[in-house]
Protein backbone atom coordinates (compact mmCIF):
# COMPACT_ATOMS: atom_id res chain seq x y z
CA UNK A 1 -112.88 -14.64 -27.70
CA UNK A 2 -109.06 -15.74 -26.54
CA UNK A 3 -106.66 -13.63 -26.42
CA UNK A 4 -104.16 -14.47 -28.79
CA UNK A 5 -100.78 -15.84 -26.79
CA UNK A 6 -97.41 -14.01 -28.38
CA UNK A 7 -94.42 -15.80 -27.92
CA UNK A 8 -91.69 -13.93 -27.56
CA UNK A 9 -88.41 -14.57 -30.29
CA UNK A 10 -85.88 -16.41 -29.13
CA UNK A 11 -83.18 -14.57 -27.14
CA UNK A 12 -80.32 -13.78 -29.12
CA UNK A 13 -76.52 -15.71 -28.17
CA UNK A 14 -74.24 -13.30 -27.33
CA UNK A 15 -71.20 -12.92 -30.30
CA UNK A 16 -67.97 -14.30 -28.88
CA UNK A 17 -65.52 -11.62 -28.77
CA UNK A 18 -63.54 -10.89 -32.15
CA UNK A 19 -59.99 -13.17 -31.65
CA UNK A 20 -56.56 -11.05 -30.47
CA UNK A 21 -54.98 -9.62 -33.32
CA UNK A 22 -52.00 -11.86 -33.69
CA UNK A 23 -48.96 -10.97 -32.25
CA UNK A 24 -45.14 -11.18 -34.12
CA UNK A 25 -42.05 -12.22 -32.69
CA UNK A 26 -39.49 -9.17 -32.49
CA UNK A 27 -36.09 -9.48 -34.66
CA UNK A 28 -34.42 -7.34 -32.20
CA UNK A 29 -32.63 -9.60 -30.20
CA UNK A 30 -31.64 -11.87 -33.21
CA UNK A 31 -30.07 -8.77 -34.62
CA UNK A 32 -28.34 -7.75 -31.59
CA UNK A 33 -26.64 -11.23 -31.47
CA UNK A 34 -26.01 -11.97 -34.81
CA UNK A 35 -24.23 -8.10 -34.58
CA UNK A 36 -22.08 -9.62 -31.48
CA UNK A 37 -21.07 -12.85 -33.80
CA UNK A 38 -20.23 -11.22 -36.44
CA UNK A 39 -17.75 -8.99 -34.73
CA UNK A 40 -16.09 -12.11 -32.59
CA UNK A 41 -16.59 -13.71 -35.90
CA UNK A 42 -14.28 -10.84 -37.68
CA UNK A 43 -11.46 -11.02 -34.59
CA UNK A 44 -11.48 -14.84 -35.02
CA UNK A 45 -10.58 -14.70 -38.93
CA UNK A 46 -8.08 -11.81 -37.96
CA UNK A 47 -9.74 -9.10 -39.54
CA UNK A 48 -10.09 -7.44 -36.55
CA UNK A 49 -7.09 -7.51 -33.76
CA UNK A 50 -8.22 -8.25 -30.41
CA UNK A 51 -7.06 -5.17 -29.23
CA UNK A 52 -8.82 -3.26 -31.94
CA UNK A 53 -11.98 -5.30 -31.19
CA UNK A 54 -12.19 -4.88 -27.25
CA UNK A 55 -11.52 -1.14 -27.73
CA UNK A 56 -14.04 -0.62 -30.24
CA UNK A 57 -16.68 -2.31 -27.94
CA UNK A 58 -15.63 -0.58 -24.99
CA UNK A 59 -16.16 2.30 -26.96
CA UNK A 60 -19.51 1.68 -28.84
CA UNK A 61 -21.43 -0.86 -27.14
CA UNK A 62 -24.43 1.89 -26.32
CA UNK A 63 -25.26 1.45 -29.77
CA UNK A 64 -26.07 -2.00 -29.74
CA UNK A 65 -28.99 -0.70 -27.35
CA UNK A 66 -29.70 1.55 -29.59
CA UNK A 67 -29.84 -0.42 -32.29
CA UNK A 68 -32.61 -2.34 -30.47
CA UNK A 69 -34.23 0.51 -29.57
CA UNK A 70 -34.85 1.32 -32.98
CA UNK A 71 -36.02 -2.07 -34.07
CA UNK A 72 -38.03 -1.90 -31.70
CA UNK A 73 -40.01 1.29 -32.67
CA UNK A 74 -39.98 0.36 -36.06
CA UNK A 75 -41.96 -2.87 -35.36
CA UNK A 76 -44.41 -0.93 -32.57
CA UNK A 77 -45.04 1.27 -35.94
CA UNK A 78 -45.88 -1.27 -37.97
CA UNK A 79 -47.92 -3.06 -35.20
CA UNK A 80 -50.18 -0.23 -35.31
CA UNK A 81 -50.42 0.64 -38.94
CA UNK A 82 -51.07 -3.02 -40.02
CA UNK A 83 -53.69 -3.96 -36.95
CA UNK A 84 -51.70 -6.46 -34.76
CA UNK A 85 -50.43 -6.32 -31.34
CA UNK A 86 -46.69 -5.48 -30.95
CA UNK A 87 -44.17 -7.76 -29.08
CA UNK A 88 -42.74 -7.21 -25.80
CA UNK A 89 -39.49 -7.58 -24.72
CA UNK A 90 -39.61 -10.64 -22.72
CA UNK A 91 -37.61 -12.80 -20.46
CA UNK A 92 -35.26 -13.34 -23.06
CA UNK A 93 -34.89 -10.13 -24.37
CA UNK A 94 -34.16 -8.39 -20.46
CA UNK A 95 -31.59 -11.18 -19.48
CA UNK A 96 -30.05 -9.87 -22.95
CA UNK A 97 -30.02 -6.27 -22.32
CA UNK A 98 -28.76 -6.71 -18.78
CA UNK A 99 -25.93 -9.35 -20.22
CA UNK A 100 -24.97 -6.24 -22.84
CA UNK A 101 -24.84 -3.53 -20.24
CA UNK A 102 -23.09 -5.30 -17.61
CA UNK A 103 -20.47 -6.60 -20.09
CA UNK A 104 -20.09 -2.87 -21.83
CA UNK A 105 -19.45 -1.06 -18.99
CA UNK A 106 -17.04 -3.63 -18.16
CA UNK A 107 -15.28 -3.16 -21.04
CA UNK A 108 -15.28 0.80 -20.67
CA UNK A 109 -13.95 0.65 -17.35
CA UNK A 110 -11.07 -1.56 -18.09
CA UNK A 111 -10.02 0.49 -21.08
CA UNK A 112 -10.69 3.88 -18.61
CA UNK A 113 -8.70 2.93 -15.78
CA UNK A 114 -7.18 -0.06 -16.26
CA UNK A 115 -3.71 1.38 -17.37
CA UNK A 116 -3.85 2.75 -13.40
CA UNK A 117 -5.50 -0.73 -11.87
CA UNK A 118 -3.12 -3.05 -13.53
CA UNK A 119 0.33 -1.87 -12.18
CA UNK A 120 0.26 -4.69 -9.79
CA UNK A 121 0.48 -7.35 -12.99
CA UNK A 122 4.02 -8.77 -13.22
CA UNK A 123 5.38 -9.85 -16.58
CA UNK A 124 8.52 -12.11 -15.92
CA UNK A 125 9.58 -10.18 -13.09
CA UNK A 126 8.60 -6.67 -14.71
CA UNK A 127 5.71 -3.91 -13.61
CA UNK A 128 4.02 -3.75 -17.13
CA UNK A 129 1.23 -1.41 -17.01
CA UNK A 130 -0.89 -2.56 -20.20
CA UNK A 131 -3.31 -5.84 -20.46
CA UNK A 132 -0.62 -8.65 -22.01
CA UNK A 133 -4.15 -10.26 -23.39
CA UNK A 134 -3.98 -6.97 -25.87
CA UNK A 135 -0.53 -7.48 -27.26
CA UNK A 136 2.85 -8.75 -27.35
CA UNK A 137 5.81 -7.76 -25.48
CA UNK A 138 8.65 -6.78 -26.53
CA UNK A 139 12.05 -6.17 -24.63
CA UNK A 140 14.59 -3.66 -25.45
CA UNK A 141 18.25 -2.54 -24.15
CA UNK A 142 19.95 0.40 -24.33
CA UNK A 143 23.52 1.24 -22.80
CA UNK A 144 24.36 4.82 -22.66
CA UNK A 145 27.05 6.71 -20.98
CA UNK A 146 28.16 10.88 -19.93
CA UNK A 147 30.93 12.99 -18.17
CA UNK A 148 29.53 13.64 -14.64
CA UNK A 149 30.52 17.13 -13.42
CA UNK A 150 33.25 17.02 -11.19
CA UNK A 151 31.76 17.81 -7.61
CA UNK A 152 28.47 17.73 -8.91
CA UNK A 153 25.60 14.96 -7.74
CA UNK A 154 22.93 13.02 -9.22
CA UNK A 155 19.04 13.58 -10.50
CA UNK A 156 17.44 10.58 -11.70
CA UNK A 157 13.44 10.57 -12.58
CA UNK A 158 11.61 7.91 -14.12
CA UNK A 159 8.08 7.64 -14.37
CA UNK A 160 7.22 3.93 -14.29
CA UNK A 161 10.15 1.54 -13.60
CA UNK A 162 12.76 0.16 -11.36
CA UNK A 163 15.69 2.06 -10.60
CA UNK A 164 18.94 1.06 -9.41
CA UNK A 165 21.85 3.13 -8.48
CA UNK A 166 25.30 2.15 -7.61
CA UNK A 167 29.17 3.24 -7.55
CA UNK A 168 30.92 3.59 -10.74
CA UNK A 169 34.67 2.64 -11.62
CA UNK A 170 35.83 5.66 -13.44
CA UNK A 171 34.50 9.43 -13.85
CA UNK A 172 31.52 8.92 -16.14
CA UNK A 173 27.95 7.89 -15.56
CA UNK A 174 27.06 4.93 -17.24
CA UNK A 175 23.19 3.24 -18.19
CA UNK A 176 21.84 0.07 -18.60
CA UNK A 177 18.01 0.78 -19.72
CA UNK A 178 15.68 -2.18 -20.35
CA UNK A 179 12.55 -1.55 -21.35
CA UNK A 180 9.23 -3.95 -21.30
CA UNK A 181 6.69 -2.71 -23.47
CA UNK A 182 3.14 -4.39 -24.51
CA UNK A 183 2.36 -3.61 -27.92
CA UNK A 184 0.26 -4.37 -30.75
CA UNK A 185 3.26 -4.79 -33.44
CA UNK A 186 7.05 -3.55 -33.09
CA UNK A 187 6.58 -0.17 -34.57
CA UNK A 188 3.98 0.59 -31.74
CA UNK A 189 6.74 -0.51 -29.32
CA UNK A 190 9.84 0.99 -31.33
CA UNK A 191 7.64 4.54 -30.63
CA UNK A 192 6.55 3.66 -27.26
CA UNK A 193 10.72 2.59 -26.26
CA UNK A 194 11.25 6.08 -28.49
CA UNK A 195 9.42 8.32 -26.28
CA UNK A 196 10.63 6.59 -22.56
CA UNK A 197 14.28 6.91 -23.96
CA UNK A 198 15.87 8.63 -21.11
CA UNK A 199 17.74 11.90 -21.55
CA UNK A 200 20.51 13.68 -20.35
CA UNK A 201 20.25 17.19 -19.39
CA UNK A 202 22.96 19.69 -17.02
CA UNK A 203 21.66 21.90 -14.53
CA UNK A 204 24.62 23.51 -12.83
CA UNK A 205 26.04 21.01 -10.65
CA UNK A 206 23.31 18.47 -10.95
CA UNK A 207 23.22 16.47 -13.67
CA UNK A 208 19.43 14.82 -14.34
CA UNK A 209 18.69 11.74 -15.77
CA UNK A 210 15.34 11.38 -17.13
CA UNK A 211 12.86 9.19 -18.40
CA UNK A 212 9.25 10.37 -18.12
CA UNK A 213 7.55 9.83 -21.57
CA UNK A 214 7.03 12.15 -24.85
CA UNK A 215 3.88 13.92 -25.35
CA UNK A 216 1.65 12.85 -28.05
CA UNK A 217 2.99 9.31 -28.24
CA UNK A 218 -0.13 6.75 -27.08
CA UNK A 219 1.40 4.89 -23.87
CA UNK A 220 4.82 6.55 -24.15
CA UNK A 221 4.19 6.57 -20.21
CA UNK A 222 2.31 3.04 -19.49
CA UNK A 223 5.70 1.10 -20.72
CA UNK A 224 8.23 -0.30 -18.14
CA UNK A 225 11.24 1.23 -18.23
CA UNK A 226 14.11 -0.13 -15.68
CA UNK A 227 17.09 1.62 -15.11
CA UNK A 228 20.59 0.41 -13.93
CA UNK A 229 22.71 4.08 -13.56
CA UNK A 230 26.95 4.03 -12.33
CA UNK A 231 27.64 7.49 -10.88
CA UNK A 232 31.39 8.39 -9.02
CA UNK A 233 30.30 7.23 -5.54
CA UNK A 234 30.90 10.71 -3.74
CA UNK A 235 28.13 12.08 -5.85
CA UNK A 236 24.96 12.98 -3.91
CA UNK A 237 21.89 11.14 -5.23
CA UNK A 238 18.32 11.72 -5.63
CA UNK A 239 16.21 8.88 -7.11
CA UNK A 240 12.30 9.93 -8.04
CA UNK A 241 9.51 7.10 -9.73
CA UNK A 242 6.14 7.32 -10.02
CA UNK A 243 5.66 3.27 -9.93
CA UNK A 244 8.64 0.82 -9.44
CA UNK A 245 11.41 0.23 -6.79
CA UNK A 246 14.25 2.11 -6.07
CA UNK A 247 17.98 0.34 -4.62
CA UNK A 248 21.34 3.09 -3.84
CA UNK A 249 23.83 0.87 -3.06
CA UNK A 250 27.37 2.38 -2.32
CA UNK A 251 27.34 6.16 -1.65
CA UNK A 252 29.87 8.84 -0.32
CA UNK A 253 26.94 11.39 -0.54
CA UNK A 254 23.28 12.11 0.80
CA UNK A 255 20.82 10.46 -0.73
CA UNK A 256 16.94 11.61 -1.30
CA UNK A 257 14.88 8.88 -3.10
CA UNK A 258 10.96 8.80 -3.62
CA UNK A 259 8.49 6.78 -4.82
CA UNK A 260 4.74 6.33 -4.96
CA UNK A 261 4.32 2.81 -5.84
CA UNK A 262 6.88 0.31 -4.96
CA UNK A 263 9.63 -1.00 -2.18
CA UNK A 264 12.97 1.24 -1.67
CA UNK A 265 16.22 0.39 -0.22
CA UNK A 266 19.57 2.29 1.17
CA UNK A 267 22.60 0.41 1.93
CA UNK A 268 26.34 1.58 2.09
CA UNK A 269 25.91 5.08 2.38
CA UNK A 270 28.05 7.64 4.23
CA UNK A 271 25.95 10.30 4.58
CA UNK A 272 21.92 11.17 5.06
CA UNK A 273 19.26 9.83 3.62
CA UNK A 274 16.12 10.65 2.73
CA UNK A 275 13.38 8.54 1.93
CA UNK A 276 9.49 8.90 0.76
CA UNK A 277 6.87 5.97 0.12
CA UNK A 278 3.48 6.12 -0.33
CA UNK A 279 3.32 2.04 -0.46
CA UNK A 280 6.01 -0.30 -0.42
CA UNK A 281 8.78 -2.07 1.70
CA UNK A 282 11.52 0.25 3.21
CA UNK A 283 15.03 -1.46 3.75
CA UNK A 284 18.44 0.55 5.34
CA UNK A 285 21.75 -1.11 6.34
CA UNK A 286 24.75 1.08 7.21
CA UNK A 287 23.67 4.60 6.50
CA UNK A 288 26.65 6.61 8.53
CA UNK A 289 24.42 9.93 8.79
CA UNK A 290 20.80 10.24 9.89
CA UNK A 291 17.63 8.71 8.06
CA UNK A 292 14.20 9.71 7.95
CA UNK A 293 11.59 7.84 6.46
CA UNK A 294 8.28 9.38 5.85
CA UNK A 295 4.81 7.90 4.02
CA UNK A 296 2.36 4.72 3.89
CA UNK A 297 5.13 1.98 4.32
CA UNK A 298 4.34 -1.61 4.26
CA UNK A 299 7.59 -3.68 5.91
CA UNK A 300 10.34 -1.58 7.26
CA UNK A 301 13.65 -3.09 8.07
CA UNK A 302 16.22 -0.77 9.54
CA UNK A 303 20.25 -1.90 11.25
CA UNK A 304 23.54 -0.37 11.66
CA UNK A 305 22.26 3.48 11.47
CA UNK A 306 24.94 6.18 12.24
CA UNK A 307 23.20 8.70 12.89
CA UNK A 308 19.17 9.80 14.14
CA UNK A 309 16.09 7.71 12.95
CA UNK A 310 13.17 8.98 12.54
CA UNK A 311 10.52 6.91 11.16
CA UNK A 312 7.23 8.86 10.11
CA UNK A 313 3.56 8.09 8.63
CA UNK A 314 1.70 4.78 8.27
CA UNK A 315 3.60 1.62 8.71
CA UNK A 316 0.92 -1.80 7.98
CA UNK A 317 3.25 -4.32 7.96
CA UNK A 318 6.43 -5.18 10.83
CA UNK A 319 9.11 -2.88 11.47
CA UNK A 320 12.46 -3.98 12.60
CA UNK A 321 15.31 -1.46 13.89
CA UNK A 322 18.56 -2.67 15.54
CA UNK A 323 21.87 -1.25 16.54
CA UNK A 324 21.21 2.91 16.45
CA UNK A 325 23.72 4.59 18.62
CA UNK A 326 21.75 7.97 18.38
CA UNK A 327 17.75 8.59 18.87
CA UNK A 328 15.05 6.79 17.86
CA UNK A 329 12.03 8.27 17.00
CA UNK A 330 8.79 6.50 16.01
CA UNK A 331 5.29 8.60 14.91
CA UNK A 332 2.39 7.41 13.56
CA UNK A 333 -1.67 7.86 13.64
CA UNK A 334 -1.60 5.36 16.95
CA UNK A 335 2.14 4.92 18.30
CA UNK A 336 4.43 7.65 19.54
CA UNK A 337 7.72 6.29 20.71
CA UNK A 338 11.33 7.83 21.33
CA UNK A 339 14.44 6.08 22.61
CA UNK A 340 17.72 8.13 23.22
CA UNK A 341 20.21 5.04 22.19
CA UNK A 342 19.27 1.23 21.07
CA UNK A 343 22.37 -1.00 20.95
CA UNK A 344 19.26 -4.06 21.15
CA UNK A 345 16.44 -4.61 18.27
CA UNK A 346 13.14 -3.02 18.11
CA UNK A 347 10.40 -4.93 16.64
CA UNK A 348 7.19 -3.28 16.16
CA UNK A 349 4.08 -5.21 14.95
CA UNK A 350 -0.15 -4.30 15.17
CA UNK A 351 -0.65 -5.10 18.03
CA UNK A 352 2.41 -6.15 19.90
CA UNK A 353 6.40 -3.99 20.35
CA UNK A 354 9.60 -5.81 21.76
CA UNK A 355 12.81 -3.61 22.58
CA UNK A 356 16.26 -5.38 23.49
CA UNK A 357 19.29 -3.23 24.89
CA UNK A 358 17.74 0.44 24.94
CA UNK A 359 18.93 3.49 27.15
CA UNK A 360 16.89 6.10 28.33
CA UNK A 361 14.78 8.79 28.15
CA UNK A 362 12.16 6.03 26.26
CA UNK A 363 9.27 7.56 25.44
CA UNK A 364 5.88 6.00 24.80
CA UNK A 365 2.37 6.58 24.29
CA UNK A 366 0.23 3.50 22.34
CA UNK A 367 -2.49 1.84 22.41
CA UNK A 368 -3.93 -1.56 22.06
CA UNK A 369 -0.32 -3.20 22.10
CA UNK A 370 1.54 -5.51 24.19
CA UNK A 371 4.69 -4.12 25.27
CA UNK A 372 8.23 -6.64 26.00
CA UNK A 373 11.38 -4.10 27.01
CA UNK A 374 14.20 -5.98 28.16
CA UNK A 375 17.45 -4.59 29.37
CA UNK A 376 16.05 -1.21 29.86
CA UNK A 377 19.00 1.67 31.26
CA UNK A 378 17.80 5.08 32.03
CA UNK A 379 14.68 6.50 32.59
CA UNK A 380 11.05 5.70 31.06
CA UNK A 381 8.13 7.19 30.43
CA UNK A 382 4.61 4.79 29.21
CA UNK A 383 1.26 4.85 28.30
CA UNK A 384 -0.88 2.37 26.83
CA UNK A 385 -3.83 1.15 26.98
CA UNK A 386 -6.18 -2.45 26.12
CA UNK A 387 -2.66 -4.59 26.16
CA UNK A 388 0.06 -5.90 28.68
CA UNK A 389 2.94 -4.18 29.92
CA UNK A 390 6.53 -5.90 30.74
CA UNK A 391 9.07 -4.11 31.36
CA UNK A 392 12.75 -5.65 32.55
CA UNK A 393 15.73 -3.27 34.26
CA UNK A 394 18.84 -5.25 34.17
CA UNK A 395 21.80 -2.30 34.42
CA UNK A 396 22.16 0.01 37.62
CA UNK A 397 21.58 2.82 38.33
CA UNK A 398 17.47 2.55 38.01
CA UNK A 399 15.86 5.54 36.71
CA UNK A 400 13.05 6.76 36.93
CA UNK A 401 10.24 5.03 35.39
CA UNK A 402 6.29 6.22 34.79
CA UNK A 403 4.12 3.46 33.14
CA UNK A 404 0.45 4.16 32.97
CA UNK A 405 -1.67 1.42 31.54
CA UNK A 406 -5.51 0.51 31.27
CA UNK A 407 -7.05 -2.85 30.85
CA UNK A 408 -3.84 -4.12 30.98
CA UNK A 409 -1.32 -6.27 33.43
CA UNK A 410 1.85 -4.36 34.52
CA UNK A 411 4.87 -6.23 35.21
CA UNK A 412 8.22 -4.04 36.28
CA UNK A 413 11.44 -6.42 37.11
CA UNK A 414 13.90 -4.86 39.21
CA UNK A 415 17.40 -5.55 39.82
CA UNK A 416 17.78 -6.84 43.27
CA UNK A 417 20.64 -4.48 44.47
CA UNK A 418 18.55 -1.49 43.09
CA UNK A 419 17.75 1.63 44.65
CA UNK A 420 14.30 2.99 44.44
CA UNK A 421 10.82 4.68 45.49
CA UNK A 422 7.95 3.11 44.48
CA UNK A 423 4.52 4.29 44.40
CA UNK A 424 1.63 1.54 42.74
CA UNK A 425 -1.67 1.61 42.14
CA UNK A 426 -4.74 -0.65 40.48
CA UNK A 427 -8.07 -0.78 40.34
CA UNK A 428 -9.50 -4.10 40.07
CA UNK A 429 -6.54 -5.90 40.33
CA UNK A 430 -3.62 -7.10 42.84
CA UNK A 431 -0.26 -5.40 43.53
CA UNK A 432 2.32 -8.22 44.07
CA UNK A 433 6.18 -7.54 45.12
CA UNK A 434 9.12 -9.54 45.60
CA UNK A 435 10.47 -6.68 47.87
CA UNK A 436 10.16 -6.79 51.10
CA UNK A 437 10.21 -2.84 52.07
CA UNK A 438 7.60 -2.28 49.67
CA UNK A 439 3.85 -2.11 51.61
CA UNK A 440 0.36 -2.94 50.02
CA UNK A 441 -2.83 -1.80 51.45
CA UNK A 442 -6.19 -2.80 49.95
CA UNK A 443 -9.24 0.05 50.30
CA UNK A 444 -12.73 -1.20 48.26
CA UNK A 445 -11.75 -2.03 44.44
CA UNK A 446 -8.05 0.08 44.65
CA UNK A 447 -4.98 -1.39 45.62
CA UNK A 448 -2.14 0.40 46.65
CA UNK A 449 1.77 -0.81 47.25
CA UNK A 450 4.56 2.11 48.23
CA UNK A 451 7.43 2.14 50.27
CA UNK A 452 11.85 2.65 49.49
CA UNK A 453 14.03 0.15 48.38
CA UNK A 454 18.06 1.09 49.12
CA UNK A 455 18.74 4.79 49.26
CA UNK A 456 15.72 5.70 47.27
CA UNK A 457 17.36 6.09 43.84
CA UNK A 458 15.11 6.79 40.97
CA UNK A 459 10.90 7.32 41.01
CA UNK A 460 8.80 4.69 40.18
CA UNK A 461 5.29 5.21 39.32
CA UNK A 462 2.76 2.44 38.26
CA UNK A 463 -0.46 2.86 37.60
CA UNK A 464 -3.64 0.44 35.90
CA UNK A 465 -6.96 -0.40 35.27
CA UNK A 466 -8.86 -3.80 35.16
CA UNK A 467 -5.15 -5.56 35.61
CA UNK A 468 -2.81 -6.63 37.85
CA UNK A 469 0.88 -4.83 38.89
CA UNK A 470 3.53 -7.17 39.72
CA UNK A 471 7.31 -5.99 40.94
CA UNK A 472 9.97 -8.74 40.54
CA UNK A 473 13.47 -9.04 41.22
CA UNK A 474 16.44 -10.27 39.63
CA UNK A 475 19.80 -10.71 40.07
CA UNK A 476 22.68 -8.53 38.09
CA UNK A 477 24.08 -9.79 35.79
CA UNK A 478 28.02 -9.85 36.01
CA UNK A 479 29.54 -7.81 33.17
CA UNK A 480 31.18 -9.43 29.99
CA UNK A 481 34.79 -9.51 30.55
């Protein structure tokens, strides 16, 4: 009997898989914007000042984030109670929290330090150190006048402003204050002008004049405050500012000025003066006594100087000196230089220094500068390096004269009539003379010129590296009659 044949049951399909649960859309950045709008929305209708609005984002902006932080939990919450799959952030939603961060800490930062960053904005000719975009301005002028003590000299200190100083017509001090000020309304400025008024106060001799802000008054000491003072012109000054320029004009008295921020100038003065910059241009025209200028100076022009210069710190832009009947002294992180008289001009740049009409001793240790002297008298002492040297003697006697230079040309003009010993040296390089009595001798990469021109007279001494050493000659010139 067959066996029965059992067919087996059909195999079962597998079940597709159950669908995604659906996903929502996240309000979060919807609400973040619309929150943006309405607040632009609120400044545009005038609800909201501008100033008022900036500094209230500056100020809260993190909590737009965490506004969509919370949204975001919220719906992640729900996702799970209710089954579905929660959002992401997306493309959208990054490019948004980036755009919010980026323009936030913007915002904080200009509100944090932009009362310091902003000193450099000019508002019709005046330092005003607050954002014009966050108010109005307002101008004010004061006159004010005092008895000076008789004898007595001069304190004026003013935190953030010009101030100018000059020679009065009678006994008194007399000032002109105008004050710039960026303000939301005119009482904000009427209290910011309050607390910058400045104020009179003795002590002894010295009778200060100052204007340096009021505690507890917001920007009493961001508004511009520029000050025109008339002191008896044999009164000693001293002129302090934080940010602003500072002019003495017309002095029988030292003068001492400093400032941190901004260009000073002396000019008429018949006694010393003293001068501190930490950036700015420097400017000096008949000062009787000595000067001294010390700091980070940007151009520095100084002529007709009575007494010693001495010029000291950081210089980044030219400097110009002419007609000093007394030393000369230059210092500074690269350039050491010292010249006993200059009846000439001195004009120093980066990377290249020209002296007219100097007597000796001269100085000079540089680098990485080419040097010009013309109409050199007296002796000279040089050393530089990575530039050309040119030196010109036009007055006898010749003195003695040491120039050291590397990577660098040396050219020495003589006058013709002079009296001298020479002794030359360079490696790499060619000795050239237009005298005859002076001998060159060439061993392997050195060569050498010596030898006595006239009686002998003063010591020359040349020496170089990777450059040539030439010795001209020149007539004398036949004195002015």
């Amino acid at each position: 009997m067959a066996t029965p044949t059992i067919t087996p049951p059909p195999p079962i399909p597998p079940q597709a898989p159950p669908p995604p649960a659906p996903r929502r859309r996240s309000f979060a950045g919807p609400v973040v914007l619309i929150s943006i709008g309405v607040l632009f929305l609120l400044g545009n209708m005038g609800v909201l000042d501008k100033y008022t609005l900036f500094s209230g984002f500056a100020k809260y902006w993190p909590l737009l984030l965490i506004l969509w932080g919370v949204i975001k939990l919220v719906e992640n919450w729900n996702a799970q109670r209710e089954g579905y799959r929660s959002s992401g952030i997306g493309a959208g939603g990054v490019v948004l929290i980036i755009f919010v961060i980026i323009l936030g800490s913007a915002a904080t930062g200009i509100m944090r330090f932009g009362p310091e960053l902003q000193g450099n904005i000019d508002v019709d000719g005046n330092d005003v150190p607050f954002f014009p975009l966050f108010g109005n301005k307002y101008t004010f002028t004061d006159n004010n006048s005092a008895a000076f003590p008789a004898g007595g000299s001069i304190r004026v200190v003013n935190e953030r402003g010009n101030v100018k100083l000059t020679a009065s017509s009678d006994d008194r001090v007399h000032v002109v204050t105008n004050y710039v000020v960026i303000a939301r309304n005119l009482s904000d400025a009427n209290n910011i002008r309050g607390a910058r008024v400045p104020v009179f106060t003795n002590e002894g001799s010295i009778l200060d004049l100052s204007s340096t802000g009021t505690k507890g008054v917001d920007n009493a000491d961001k508004a511009s405050v520029n000050i025109e003072v008339q002191v008896p012109r044999k009164a000693s000054a001293e002129v302090q500012t934080l940010r602003g320029d500072v002019r003495v004009i017309g002095r029988d008295g030292d003068v001492k000025l400093s400032t941190s921020r901004g260009d000073a100038q002396v000019e008429d003065v018949n006694g010393k003066a003293e001068v501190h910059l930490r950036h700015g241009d420097f400017d000096a025209r008949k000062v009787s006594g000595d000067l001294s200028v010390e700091g980070r100076v940007d151009d520095c022009n100084v002529a007709d100087i009575g007494g010693q210069v001495e010029l000291r710190g950081d210089y980044f832009g030219s400097i110009n000196v002419s007609r000093v009947p007394k030393p000369v002294r230059f210092s500074s992180s690269r350039t050491n230089l010292e010249i006993a008289k200059l009846d000439g001009d001195m004009r120093m740049e980066s990377g290249d220094l020209r002296i007219s009409s100097m007597s000796g001793p001269v100085t000079l240790r540089t680098r990485s500068k080419d040097i010009h002297f013309d109409s050199l008298t007296g002796d000279l002492t040089l050393d530089d390096s990575n530039g050309e040297v040119e030196v010109h003697v036009s007055k006898l006697p010749v003195g003695n004269i040491d120039i050291t230079n590397r990577n660098g040309q040396v050219r020495l003009t003589l006058p013709d009539k002079g009296s001298f010993s020479l002794d030359a040296e360079t490696r790499n390089g060619e000795v050239r003379s237009d005298f005859g009595e002076i001998r060159t001798e060439n061993v392997r990469d050195t060569n050498h010129a010596s030898g006595k021109v006239g009686t002998g007279g003063g010591t020359i001494r040349l020496r170089t590296e990777h450059g040539d050493i030439e010795i001209r000659k020149t007539s004398m010139q036949p004195p002015t009659p």
